[in-house]
N, C-alpha and C. Protein backbone atom coordinates (compact mmCIF):
# COMPACT_ATOMS: atom_id res chain seq x y z
N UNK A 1 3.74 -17.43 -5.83
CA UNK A 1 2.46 -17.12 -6.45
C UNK A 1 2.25 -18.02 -7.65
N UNK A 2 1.25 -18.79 -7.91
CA UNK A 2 0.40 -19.76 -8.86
C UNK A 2 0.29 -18.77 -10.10
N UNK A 3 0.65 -17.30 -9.85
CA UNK A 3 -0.18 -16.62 -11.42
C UNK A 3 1.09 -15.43 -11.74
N UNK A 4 2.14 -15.44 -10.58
CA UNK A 4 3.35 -14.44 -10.67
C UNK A 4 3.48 -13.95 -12.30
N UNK A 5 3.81 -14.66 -13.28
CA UNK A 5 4.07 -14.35 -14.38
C UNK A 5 2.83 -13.56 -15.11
N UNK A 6 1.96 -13.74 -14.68
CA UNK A 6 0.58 -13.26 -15.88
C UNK A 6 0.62 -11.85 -14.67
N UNK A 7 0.65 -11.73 -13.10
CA UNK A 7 0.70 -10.99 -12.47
C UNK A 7 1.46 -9.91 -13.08
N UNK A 8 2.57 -10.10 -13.44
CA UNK A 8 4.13 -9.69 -13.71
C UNK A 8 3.67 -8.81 -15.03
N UNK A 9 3.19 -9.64 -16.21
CA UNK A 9 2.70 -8.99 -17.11
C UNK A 9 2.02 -7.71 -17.23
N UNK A 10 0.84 -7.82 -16.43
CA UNK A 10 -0.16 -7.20 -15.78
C UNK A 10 0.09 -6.14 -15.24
N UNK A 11 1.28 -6.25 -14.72
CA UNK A 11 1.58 -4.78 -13.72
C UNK A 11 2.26 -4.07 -14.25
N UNK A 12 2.84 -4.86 -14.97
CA UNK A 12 4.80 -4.47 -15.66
C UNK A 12 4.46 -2.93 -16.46
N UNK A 13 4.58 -1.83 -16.10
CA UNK A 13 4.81 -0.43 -16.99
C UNK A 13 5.95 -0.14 -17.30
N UNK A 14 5.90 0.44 -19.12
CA UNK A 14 6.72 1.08 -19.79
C UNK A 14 6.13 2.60 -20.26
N UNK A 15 5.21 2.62 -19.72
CA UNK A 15 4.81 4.36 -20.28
C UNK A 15 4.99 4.92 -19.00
N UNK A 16 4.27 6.23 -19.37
CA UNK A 16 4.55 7.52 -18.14
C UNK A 16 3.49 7.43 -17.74
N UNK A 17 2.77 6.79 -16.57
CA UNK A 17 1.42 6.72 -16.49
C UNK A 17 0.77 7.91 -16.09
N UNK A 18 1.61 9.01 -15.66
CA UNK A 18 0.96 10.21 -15.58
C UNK A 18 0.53 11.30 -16.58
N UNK A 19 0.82 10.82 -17.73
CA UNK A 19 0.27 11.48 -18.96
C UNK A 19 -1.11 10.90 -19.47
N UNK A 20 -1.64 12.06 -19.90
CA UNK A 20 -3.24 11.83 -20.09
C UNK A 20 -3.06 10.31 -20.78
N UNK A 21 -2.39 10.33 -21.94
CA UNK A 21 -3.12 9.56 -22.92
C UNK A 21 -2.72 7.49 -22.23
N UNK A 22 -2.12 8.03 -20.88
CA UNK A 22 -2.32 6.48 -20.39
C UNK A 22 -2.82 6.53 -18.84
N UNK A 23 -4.12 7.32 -18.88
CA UNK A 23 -4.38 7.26 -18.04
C UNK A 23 -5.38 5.92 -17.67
N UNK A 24 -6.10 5.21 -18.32
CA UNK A 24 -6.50 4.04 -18.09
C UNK A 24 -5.33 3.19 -17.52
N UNK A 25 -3.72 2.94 -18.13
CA UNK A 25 -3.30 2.02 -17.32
C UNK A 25 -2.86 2.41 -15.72
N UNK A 26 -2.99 4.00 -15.55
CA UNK A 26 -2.73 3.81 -14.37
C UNK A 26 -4.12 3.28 -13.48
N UNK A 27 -5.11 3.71 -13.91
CA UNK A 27 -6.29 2.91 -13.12
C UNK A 27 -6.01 1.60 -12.87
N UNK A 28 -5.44 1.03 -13.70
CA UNK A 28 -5.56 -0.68 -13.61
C UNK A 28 -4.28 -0.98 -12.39
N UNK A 29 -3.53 -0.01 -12.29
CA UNK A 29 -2.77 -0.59 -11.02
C UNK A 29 -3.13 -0.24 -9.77
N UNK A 30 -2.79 -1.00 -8.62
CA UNK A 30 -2.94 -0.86 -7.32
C UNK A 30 -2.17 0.29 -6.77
N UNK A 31 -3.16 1.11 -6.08
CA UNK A 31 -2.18 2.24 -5.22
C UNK A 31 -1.66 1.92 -4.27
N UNK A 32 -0.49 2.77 -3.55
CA UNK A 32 0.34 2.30 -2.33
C UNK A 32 -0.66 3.28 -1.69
N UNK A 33 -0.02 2.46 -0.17
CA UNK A 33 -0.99 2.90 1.26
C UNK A 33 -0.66 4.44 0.84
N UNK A 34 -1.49 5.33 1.94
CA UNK A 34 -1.18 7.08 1.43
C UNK A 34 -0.74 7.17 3.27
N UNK A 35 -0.50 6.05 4.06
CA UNK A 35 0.03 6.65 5.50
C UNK A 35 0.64 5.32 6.06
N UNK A 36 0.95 5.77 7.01
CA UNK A 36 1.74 4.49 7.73
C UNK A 36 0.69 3.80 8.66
N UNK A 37 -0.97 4.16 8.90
CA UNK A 37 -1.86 3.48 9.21
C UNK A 37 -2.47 2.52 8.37
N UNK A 38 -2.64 3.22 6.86
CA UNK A 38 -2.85 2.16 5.92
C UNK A 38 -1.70 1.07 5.42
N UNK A 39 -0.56 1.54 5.80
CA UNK A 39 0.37 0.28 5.17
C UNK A 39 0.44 -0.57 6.50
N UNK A 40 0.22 -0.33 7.86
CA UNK A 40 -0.23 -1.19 8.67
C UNK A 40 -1.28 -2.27 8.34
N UNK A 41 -2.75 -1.70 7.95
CA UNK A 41 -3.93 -2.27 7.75
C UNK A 41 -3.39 -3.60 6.58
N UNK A 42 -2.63 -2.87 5.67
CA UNK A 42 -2.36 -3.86 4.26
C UNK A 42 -1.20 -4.89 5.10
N UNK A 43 -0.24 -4.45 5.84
CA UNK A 43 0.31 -5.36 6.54
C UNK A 43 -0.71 -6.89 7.62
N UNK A 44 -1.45 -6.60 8.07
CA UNK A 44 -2.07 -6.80 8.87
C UNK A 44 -3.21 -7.98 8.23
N UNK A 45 -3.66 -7.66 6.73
CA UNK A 45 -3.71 -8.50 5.78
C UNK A 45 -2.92 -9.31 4.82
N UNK A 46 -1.49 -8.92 5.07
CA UNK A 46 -1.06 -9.89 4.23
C UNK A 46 -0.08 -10.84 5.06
N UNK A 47 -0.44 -10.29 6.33
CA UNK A 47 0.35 -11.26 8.06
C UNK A 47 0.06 -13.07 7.25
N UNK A 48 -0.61 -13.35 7.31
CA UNK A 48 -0.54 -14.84 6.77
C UNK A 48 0.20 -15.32 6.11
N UNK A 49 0.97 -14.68 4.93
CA UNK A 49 1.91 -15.10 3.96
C UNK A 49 3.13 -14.98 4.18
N UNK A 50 3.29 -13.91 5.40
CA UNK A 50 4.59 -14.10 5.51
C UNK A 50 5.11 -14.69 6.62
N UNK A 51 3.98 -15.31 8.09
CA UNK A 51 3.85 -16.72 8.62
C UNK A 51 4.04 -18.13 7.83
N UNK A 52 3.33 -17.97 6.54
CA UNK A 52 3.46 -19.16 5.97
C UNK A 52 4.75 -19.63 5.71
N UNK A 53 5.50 -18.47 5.19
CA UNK A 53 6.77 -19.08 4.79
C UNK A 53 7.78 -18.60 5.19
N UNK A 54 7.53 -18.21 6.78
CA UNK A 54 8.74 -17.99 7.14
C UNK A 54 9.46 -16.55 7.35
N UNK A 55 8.76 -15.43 6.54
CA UNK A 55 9.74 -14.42 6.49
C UNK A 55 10.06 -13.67 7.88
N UNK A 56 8.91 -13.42 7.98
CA UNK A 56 8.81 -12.38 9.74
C UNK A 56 8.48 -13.56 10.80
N UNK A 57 8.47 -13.32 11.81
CA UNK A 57 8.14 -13.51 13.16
C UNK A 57 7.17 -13.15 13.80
N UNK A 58 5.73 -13.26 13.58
CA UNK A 58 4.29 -13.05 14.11
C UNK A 58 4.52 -11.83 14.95
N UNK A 59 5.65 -12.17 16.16
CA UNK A 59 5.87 -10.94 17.04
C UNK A 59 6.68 -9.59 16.29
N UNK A 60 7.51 -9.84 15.33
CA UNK A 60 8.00 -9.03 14.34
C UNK A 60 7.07 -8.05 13.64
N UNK A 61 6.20 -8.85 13.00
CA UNK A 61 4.75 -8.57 12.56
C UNK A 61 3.98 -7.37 12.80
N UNK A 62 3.54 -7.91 14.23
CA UNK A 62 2.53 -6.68 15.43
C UNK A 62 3.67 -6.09 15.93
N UNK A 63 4.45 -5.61 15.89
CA UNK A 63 5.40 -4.76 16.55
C UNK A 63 5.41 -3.82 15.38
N UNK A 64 5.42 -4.36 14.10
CA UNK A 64 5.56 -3.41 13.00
C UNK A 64 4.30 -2.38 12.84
N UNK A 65 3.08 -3.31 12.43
CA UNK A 65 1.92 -2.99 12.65
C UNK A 65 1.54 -1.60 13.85
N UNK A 66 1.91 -2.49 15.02
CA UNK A 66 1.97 -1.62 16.23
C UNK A 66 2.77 0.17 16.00
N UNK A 67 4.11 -0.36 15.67
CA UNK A 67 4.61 0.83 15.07
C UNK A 67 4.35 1.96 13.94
N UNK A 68 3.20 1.27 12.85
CA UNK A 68 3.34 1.89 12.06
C UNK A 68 1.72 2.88 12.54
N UNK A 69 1.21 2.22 13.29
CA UNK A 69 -0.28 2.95 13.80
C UNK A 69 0.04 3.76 14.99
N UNK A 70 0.91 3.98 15.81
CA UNK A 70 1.52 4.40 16.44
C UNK A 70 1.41 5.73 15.88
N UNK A 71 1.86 6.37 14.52
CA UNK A 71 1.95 7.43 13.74
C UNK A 71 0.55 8.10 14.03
N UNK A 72 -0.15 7.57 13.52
CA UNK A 72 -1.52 8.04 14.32
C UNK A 72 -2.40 8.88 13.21
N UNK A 73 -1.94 8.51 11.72
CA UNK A 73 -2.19 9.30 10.69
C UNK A 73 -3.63 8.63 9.99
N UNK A 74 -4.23 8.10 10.15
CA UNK A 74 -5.40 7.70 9.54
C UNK A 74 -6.22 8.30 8.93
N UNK A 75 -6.32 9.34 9.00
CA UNK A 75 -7.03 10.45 8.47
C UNK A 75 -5.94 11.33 7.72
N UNK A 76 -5.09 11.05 7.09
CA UNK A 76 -4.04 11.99 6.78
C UNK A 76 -4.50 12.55 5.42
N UNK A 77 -5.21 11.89 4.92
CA UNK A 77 -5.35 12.68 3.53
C UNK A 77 -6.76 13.47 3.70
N UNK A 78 -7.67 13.22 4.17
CA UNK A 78 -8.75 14.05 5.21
C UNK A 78 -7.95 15.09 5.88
N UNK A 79 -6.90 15.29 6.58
CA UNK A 79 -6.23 16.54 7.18
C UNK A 79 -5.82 17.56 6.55
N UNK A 80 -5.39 16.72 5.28
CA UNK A 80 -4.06 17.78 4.29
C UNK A 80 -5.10 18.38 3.57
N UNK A 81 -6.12 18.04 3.27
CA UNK A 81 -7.41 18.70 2.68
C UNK A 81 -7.84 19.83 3.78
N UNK A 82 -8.06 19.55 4.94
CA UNK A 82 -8.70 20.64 5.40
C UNK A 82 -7.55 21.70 6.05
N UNK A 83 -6.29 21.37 5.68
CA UNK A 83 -5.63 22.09 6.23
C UNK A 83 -5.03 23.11 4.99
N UNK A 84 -5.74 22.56 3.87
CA UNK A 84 -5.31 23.48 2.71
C UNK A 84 -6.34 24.48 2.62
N UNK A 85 -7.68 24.13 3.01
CA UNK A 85 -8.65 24.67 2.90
C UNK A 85 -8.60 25.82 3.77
N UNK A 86 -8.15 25.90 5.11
CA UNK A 86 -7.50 26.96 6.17
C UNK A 86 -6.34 28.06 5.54
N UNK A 87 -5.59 27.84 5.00
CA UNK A 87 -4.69 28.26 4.52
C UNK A 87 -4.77 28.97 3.11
């Protein structure tokens, strides 16, 4: 990465971001996928970079992808809502 270090900066936490009074820095970071359909999708976008240099195997790749949609959870945080709402 051309910006790793200012990236690095940027992300780098030393507070509890779950306490009120830093709740702005947790806004400023990126959330992880909430299912194994969305960390497919984010896989599936970041397939180019790791063609570029080598890490996976294109077929490695869609097998993962494949596997992780396989789960079949796409709606998972839509479910756990209405299944609380039942309950």
């Amino acid at each position: 990465m051309k910006d790793s270090l200012e990236y690095a900066e940027r992300t780098y936490v030393d507070v509890n971001i779950f306490k009120k009074e830093h709740k702005e820095r947790l806004r400023g970071l990126s959330q992880l996928p909430a299912s194994c359909w969305e960390s497919a999708e984010a896989l599936e976008k970041q397939k180019s970079i790791y063609l570029k240099y080598g890490i996976f195997s294109e077929g490695m790749i869609d097998w993962i992808i494949s596997y992780l949609k396989s789960f079949n959870d796409k709606n998972l945080r839509r479910d756990i809502v209405i299944m609380k709402k039942r309950s």
